[in-house]
Protein backbone atom coordinates (compact mmCIF):
# COMPACT_ATOMS: atom_id res chain seq x y z
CA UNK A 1 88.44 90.05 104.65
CA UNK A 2 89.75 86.54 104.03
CA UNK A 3 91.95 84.62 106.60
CA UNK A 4 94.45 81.09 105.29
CA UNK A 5 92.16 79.40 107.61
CA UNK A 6 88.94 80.53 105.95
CA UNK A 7 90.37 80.05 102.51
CA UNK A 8 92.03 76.59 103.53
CA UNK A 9 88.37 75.34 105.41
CA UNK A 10 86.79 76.46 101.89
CA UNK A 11 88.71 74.71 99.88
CA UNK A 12 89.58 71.70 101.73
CA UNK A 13 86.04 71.09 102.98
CA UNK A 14 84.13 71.19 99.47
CA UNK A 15 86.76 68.60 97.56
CA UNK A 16 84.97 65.75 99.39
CA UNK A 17 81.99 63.73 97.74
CA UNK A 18 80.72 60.44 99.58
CA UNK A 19 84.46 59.62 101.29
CA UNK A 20 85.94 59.93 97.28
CA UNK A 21 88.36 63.07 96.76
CA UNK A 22 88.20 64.63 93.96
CA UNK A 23 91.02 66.95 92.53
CA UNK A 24 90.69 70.57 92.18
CA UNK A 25 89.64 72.17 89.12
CA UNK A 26 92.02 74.43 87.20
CA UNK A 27 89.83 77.27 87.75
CA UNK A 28 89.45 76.26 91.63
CA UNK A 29 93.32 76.25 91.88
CA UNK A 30 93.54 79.70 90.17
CA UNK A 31 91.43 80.99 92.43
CA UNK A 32 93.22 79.28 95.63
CA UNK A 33 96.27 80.90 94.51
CA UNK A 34 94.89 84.33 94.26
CA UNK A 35 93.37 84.23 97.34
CA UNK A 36 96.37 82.85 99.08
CA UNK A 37 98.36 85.50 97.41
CA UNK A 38 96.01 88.46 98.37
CA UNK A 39 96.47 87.55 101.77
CA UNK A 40 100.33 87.32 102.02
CA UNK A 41 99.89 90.62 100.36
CA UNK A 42 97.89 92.14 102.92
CA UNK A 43 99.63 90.58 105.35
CA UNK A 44 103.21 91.62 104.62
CA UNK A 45 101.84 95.19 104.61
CA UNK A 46 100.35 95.10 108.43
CA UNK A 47 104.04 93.68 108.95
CA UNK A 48 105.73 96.41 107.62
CA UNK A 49 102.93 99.24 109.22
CA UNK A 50 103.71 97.60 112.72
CA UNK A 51 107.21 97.88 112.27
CA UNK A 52 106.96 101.75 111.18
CA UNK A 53 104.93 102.25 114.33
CA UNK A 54 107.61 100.40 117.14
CA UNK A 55 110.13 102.92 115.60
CA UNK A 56 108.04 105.83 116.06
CA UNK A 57 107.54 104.55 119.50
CA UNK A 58 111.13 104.03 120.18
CA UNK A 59 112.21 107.37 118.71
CA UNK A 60 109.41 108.97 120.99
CA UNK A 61 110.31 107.46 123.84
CA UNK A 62 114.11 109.09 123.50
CA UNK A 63 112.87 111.92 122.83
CA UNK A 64 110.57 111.72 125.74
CA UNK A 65 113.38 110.90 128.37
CA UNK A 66 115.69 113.47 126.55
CA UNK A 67 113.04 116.32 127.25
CA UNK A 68 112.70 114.69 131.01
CA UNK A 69 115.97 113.47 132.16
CA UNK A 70 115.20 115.26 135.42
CA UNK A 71 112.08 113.18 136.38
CA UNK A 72 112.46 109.80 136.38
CA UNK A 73 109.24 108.94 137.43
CA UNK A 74 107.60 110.08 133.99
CA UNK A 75 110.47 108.13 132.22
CA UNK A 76 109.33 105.26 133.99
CA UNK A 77 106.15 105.77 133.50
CA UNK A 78 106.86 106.11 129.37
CA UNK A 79 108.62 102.46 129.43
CA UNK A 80 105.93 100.82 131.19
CA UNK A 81 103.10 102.44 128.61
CA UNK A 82 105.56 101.82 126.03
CA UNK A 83 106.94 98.50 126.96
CA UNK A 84 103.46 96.98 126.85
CA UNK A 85 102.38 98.51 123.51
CA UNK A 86 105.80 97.01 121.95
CA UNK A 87 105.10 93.78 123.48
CA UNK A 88 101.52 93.45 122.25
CA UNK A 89 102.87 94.78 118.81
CA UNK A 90 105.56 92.51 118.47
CA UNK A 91 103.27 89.42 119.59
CA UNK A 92 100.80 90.28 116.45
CA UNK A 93 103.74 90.95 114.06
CA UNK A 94 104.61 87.51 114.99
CA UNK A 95 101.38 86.02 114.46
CA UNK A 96 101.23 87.70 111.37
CA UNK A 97 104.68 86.35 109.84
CA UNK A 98 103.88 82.90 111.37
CA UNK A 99 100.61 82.91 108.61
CA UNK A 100 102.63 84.67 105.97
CA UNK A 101 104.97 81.37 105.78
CA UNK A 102 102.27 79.44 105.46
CA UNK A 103 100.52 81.06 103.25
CA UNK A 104 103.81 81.30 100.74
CA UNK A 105 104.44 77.85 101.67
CA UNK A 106 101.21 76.95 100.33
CA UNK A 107 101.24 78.64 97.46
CA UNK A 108 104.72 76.83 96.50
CA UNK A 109 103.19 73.85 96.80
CA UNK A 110 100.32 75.27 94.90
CA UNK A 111 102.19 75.84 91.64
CA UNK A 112 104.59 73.10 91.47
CA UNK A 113 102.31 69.73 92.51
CA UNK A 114 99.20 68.37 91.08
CA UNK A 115 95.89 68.96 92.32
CA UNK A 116 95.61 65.23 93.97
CA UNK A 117 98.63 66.32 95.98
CA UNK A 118 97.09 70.17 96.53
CA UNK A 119 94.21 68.41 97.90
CA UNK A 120 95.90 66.28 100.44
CA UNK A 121 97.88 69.30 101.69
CA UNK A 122 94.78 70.92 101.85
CA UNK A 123 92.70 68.61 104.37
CA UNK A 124 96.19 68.04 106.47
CA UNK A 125 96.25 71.92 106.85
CA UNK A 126 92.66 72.36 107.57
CA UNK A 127 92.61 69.40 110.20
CA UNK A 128 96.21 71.15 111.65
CA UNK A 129 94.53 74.87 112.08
């Protein structure tokens, strides 16, 4: 599985011949851009799965305390499993959306400048990451 770093080090790191850039191939920027789209792709979808499963959390969690109102040490006990797993979900989902906006960031860029300028974004992303 690809990463924006990966494809951004692979790209950026093989456009450099003796200190001279050189611009990217046609072909070379087809291919960025179908990488870099494959990868907003998949990551939209991981979005959208962790999402799905905080609600299911959440609704369980009601559903927990409304079968338990009576023992509020197990609904305690459900918020502090639950609490953590949201947290930790929410931190990746994050993560995730941060690299999606780069990704489609890049890709604007991608389509609408020429490959001198592609290449210059290229090495000041891969020196950033």
């Amino acid at each position: 599985m690809k990463s924006f770093k990966g494809v951004i080090a692979r790209y950026a790191a093989t456009k450099k011949l003796g200190g001279e850039e050189i611009s990217l191939p046609a072909t070379e920027k087809d291919q960025l851009r179908e990488d870099l789209n494959n990868i907003s792709k998949r990551n939209g979808t991981i979005f959208w799965v962790i999402l799905i499963i905080i609600i299911l959390l959440f609704a369980l969690s009601l559903l927990f305390i409304a079968m338990n109102q009576d023992e509020p040490d197990k609904i305690k006990l459900i918020f502090g499993i639950t609490g953590i797993s949201v947290m930790g979900l929410i931190y990746y989902m994050v993560k995730i959306w941060k690299e999606k906006n780069y990704i489609d960031m890049t890709l604007i860029l991608v389509r609408t400048l020429k490959e001198e300028t592609v290449f210059s974004i290229l090495n000041a992303l891969h020196q950033k990451l």
